[in-house]
Protein backbone atom coordinates (compact mmCIF):
# COMPACT_ATOMS: atom_id res chain seq x y z
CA UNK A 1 68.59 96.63 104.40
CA UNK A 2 69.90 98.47 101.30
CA UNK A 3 72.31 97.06 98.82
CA UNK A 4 75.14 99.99 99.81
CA UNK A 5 75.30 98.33 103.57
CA UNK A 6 75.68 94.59 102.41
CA UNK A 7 78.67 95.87 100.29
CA UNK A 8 82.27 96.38 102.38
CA UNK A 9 83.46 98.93 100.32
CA UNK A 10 85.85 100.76 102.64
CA UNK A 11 88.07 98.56 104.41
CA UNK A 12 90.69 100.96 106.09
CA UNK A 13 88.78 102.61 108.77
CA UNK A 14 88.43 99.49 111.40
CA UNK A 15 88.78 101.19 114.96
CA UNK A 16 91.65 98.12 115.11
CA UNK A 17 94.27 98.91 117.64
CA UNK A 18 97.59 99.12 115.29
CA UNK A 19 101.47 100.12 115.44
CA UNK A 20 101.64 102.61 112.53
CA UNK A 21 98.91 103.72 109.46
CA UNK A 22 96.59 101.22 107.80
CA UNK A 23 98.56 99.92 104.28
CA UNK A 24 95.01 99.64 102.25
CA UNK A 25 95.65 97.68 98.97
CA UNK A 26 93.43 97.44 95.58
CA UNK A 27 90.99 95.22 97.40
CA UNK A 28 92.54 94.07 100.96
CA UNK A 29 94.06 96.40 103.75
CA UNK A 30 96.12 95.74 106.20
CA UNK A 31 96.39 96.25 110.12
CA UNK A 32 99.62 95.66 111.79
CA UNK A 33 98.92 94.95 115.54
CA UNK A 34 101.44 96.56 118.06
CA UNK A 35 103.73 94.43 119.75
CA UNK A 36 101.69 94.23 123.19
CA UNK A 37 98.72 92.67 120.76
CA UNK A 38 101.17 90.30 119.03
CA UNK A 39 102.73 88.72 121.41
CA UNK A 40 99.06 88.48 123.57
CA UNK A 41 97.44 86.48 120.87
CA UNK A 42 100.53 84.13 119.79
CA UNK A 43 100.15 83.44 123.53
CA UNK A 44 96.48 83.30 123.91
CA UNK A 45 95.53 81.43 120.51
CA UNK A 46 98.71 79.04 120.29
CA UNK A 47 100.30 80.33 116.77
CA UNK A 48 102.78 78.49 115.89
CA UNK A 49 105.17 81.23 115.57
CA UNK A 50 108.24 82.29 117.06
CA UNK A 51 106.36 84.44 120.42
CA UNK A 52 108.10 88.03 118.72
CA UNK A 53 106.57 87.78 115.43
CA UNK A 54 104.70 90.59 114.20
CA UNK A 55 101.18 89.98 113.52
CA UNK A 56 98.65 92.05 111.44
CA UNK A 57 94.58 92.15 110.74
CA UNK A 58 94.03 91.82 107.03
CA UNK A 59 90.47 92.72 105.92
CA UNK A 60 89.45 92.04 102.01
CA UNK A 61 86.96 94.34 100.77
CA UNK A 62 84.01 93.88 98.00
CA UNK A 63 85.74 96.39 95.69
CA UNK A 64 86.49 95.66 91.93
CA UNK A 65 89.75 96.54 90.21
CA UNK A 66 89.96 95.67 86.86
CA UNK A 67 92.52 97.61 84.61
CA UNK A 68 94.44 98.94 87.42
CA UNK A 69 90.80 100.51 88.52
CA UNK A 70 88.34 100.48 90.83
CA UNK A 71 84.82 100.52 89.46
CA UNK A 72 80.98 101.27 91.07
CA UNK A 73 77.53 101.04 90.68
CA UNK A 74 75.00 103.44 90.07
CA UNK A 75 73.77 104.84 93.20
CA UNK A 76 76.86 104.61 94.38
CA UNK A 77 77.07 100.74 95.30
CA UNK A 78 81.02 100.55 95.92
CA UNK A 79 81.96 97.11 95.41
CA UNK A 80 80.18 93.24 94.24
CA UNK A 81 78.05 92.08 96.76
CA UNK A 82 79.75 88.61 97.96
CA UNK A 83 83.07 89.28 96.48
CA UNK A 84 84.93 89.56 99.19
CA UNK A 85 83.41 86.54 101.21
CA UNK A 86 83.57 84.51 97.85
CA UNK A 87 87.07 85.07 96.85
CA UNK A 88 88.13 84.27 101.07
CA UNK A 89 86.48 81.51 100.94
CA UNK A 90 87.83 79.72 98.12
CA UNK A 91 91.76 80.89 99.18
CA UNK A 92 90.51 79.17 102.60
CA UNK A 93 89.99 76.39 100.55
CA UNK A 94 93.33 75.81 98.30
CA UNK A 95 95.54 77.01 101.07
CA UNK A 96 94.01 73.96 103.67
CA UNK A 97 94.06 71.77 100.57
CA UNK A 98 97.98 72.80 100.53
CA UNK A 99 98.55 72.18 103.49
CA UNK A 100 96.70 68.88 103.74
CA UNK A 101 98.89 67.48 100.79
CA UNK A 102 102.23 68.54 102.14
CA UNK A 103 102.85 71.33 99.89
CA UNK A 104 103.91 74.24 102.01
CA UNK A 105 102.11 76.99 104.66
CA UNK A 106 100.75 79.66 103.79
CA UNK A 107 100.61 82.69 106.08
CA UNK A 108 97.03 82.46 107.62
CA UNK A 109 96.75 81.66 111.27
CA UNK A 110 93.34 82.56 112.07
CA UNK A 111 89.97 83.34 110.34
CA UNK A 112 87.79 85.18 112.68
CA UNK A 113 85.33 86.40 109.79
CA UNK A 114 84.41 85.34 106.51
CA UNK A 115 85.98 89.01 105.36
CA UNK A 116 89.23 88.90 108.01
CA UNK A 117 92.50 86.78 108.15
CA UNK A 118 95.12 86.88 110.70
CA UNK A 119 98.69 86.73 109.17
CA UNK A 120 102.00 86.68 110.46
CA UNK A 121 104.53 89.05 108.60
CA UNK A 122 106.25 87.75 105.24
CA UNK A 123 109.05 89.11 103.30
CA UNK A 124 107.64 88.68 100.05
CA UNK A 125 109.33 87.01 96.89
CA UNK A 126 109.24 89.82 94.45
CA UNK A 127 107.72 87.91 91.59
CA UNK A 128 104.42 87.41 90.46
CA UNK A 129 104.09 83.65 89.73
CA UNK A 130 102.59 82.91 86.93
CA UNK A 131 101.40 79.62 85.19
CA UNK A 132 99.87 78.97 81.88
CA UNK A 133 97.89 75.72 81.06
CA UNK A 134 96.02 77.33 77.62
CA UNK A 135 96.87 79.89 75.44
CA UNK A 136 94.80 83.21 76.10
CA UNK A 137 95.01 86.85 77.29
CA UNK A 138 98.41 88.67 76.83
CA UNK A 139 100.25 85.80 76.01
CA UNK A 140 98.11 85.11 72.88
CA UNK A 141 98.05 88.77 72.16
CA UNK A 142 102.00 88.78 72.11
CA UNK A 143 101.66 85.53 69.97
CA UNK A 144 99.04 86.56 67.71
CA UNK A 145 101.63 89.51 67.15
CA UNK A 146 104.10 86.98 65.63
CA UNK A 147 106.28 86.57 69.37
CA UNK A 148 107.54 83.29 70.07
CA UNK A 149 109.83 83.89 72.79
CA UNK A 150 107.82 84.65 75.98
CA UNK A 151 109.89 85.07 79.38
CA UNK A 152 112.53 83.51 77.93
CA UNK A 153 110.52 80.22 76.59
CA UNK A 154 109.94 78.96 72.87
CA UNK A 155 106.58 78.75 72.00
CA UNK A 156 105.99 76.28 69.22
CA UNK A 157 103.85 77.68 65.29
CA UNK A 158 100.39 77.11 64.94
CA UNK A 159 98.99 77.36 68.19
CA UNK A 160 95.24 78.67 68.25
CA UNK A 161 93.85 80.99 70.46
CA UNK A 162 92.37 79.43 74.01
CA UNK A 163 94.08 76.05 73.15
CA UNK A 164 95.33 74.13 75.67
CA UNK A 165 99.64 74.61 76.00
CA UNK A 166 101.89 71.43 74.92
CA UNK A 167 103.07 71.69 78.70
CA UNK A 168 102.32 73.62 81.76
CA UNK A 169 104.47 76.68 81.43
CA UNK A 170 105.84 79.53 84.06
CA UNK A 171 106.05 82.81 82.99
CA UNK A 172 107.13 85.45 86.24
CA UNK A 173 106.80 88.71 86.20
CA UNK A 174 108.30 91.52 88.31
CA UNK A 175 106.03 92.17 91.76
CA UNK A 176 106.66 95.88 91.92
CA UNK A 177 109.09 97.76 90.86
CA UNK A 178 113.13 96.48 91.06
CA UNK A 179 115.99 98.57 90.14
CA UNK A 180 119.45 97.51 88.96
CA UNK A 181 118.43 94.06 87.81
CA UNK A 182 120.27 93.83 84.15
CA UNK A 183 117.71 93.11 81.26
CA UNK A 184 115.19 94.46 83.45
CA UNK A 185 112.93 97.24 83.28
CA UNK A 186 112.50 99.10 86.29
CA UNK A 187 108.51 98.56 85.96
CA UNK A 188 105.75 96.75 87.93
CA UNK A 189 104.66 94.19 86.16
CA UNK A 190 106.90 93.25 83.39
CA UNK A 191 107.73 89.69 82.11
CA UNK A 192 111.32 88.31 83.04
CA UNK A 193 113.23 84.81 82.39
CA UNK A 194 114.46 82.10 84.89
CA UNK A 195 117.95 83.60 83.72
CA UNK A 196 116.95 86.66 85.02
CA UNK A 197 115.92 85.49 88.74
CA UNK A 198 119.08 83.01 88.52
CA UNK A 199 121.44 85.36 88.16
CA UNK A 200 120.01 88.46 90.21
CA UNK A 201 117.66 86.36 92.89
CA UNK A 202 119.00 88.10 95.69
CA UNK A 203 117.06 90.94 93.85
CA UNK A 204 114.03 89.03 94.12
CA UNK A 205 114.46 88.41 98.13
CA UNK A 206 115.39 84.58 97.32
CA UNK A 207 117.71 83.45 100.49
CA UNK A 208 119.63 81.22 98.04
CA UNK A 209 119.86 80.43 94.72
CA UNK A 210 118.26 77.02 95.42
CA UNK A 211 114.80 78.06 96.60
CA UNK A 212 114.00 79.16 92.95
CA UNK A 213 113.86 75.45 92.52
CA UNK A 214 111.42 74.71 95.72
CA UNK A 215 109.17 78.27 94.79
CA UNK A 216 108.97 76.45 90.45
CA UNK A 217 108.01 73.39 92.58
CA UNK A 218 105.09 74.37 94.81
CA UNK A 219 103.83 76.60 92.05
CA UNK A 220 103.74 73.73 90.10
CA UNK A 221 102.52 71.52 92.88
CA UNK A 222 99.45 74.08 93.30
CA UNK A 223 98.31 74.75 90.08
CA UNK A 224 98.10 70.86 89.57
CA UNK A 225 96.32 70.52 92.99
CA UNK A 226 93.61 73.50 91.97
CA UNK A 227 93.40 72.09 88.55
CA UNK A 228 92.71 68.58 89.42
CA UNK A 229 89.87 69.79 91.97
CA UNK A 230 88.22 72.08 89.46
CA UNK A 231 88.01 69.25 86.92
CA UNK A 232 86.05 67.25 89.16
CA UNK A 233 83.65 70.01 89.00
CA UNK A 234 83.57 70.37 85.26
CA UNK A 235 85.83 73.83 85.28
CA UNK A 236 89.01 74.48 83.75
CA UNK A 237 91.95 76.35 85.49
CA UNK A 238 93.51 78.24 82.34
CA UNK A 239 96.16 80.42 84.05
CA UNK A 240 96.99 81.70 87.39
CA UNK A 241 99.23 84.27 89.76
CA UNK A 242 100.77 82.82 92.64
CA UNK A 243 103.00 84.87 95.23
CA UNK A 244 105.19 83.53 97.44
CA UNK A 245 106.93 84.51 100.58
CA UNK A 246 109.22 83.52 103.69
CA UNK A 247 107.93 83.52 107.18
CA UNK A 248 109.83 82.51 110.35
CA UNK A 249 108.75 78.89 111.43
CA UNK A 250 108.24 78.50 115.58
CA UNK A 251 111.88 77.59 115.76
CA UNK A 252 112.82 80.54 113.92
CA UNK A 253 114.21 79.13 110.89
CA UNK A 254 112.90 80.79 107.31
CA UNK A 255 110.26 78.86 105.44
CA UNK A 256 109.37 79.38 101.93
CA UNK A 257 105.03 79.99 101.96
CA UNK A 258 102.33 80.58 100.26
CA UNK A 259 100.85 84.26 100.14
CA UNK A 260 98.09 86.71 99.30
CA UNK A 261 95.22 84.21 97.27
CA UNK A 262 95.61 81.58 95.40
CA UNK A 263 92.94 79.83 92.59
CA UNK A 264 90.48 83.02 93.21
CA UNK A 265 88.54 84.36 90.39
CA UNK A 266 90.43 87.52 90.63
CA UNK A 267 94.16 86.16 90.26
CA UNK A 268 93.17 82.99 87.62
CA UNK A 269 91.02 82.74 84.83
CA UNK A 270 88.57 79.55 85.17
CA UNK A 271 86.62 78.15 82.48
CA UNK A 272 83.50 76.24 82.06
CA UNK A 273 84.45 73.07 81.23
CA UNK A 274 81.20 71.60 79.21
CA UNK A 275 80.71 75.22 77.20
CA UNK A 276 85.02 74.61 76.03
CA UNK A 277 84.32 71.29 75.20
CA UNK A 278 81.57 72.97 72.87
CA UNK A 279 83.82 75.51 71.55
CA UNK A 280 83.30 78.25 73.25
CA UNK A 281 84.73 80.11 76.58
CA UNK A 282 82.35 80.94 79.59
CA UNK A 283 84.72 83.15 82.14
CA UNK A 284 83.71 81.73 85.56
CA UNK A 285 86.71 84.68 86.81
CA UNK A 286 87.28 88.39 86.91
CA UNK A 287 87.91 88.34 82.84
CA UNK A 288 84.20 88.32 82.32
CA UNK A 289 84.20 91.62 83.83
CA UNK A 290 87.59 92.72 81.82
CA UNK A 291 85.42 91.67 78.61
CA UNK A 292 82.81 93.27 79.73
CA UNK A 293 84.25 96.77 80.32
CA UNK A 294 86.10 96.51 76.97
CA UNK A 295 82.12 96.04 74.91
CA UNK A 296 80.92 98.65 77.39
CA UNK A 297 83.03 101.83 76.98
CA UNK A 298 82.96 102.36 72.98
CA UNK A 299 87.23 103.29 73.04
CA UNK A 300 88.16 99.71 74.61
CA UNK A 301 91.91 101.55 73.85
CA UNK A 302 91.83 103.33 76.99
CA UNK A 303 91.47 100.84 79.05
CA UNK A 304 94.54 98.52 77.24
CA UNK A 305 97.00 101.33 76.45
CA UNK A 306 99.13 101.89 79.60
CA UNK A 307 99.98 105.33 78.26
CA UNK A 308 96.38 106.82 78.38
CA UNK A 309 95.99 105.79 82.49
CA UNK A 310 94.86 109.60 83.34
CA UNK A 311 91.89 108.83 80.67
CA UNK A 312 91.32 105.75 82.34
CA UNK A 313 91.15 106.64 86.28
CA UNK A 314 88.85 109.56 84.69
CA UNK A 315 86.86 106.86 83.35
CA UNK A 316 86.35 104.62 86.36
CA UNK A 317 85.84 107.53 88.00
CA UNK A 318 83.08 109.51 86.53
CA UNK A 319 80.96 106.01 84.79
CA UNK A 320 78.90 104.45 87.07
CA UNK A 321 77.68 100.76 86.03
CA UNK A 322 74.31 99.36 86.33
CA UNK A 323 73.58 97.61 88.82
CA UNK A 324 72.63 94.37 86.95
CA UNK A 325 76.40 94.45 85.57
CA UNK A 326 77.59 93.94 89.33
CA UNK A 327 74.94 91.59 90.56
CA UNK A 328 75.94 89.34 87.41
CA UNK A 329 79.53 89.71 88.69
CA UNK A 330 78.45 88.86 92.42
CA UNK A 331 76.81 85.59 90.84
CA UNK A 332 80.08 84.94 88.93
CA UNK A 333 82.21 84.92 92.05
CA UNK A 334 79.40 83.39 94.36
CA UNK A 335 78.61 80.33 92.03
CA UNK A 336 82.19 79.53 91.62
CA UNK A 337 83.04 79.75 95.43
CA UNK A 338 79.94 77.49 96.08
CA UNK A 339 81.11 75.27 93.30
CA UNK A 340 84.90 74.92 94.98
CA UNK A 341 83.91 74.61 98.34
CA UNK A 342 80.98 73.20 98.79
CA UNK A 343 79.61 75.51 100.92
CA UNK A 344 77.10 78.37 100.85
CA UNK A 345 78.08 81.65 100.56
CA UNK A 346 75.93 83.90 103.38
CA UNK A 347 75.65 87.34 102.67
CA UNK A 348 76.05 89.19 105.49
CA UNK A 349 73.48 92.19 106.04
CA UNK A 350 76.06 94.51 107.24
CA UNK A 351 79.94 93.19 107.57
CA UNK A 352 81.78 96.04 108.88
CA UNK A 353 79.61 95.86 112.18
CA UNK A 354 79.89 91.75 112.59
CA UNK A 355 83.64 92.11 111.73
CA UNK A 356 84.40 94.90 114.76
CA UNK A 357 82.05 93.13 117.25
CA UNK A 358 84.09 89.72 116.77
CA UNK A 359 87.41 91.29 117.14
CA UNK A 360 86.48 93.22 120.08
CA UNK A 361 84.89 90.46 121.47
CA UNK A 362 87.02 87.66 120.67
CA UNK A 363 90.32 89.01 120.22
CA UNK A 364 90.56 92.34 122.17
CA UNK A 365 91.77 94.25 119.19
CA UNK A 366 89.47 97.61 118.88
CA UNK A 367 90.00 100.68 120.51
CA UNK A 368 87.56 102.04 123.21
């Protein structure tokens, strides 16, 4: 068994029966089932959805993106061995956690593999939400700048670098990019005020203006359940990017969900807790591997300037990294996960083959 098969690098090429092309993502891609398919399994499994709700496949990958990249090993190892499976795994977790405590649904209905979810389709809400418990990353950047207005909040003098906030703040940002939203640049990614999804949140697929309350509310909600569970394992949750959609409940009425991941080391930062109690920060998330690109590559510029992106692809594309920079990334991601969920993370000696024999089997979803 070589370390290229244990790694799910390409995710889009599943002989999954589908309706239209395979939508593949930075790290997950997506099969929507036909209608036939759909309907057979909401039957079959007992979903409770409404019986014409379209369903899709949705496969995570090992890949790394860091930057708006996606980075490899030398001899050619495409992705961190247990990523995939680790970051699954502890989304599993928060989302049943959720749901256990009352605080909404998210839009899993079935987990055939470690590396698969079935989902039923979700307008999304176009904001990236974001929450802040410490002061780090571009927020302290902006700060450190002399900024004290960020997304439309007042931050107070004299805050330090990786100090924890006064209070919990939310701090959106666009998801993708919106046109014709006043005060808004038409860019992915770029911070915006509650005044801003107020007064446009139609804009923002909001079905009225009062679910801006409910979506503040179970991002809230989360981050305090994932925070209070990493505590009791000595970690700290620093920061985090929810996303949020609506889904048709079995009576056909629209329900405000969780979506994506939530609490994974690639959309929060997480902290060791004993090593910040000593003064110093031990990334148990992807921003280990940020850091470590930045010390790597002797212009760290390319990588932060948005302007100098064709440098950038070049250099994700043409640097391989050794392999012990990936394997300590795969222990990252695997330690935390086991840490979370209190389960062991099995490798699996070659995933693409155990995913397509399970949904053949089990689900009648690959073509002959």
């Amino acid at each position: 068994m070589s370390l290229t098969d244990t790694v799910l690098a390409v995710n889009d090429d599943l002989p999954i029966r589908t309706s239209g092309p395979v939508h593949s993502g930075k790290v997950r891609s997506v099969y929507w089932l036909t209608e036939e398919d759909s309907k057979r399994l909401i039957a079959e499994k007992g979903y409770q959805v409404p019986n014409d709700t379209p369903l899709a496949i949705m496969v995570i990958s090992d890949r790394i993106s860091a930057f708006d990249c996606i980075w490899r090993g030398e001899g050619n190892v495409r992705g961190v061995p247990g990523k995939g499976a680790a970051l699954n795994a502890i989304s599993n977790h928060w989302f049943k956690l959720f749901k256990e405590q009352g605080l909404a649904d998210s839009h899993i209905l079935d987990i055939p593999h470690p590396f698969v979810w079935i989902v039923q389709k979700a307008k999304p809400v176009m904001i990236e939400a974001i929450c802040r418990q410490y002061i780090t990353g571009s927020m302290w950047r902006a700060y450190e700048k002399g900024e004290r207005n960020f997304c439309g909040i007042e931050l107070p003098e004299n805050l330090a670098k990786d100090s924890k906030l006064p209070t919990l703040l939310q701090t959106p940002s666009t998801k993708g990019i919106l046109e014709n939203i006043p005060g808004v640049p038409a860019v992915d990614d770029v911070n915006i005020t509650r005044s801003n999804i107020v007064e446009n949140f139609e804009a923002f697929n909001f079905k009225s203006i009062d679910d801006i309350a409910l979506y503040e509310k179970l991002l809230k909600e989360g981050f305090d359940v994932i925070s209070t569970a990493l505590a009791n394992i000595d970690q700290v949750f620093v920061d985090t990017k929810f996303e949020f959609g609506y889904v048709k409940d079995v009576n056909g009425a629209d329900k405000l969900i969780y979506m994506d991941e939530v609490g994974t080391p690639d959309s929060s930062r997480i902290w060791d807790g004993e090593q910040y109690r000593a003064g110093k920060v031990v990334e148990n998330s992807k921003e280990g591997f940020r850091q470590l690109l930045l010390n790597h590559f002797p212009d760290p510029d390319i990588l932060l300037n948005k302007d100098r992106m064709t440098e950038r692809l070049a250099l994700a594309n043409d640097n391989e990294l050794p392999i012990d920079v990936l394997m300590a990334v795969s222990k990252t991601y695997i330690d935390i996960a086991e840490k979370v969920t209190g389960q062991k993370i099995v490798l699996s000696d070659n995933p693409k083959a155990e995913i397509i024999a399970i949904l053949k089997e089990q689900y009648q979803l690959i073509e002959d």
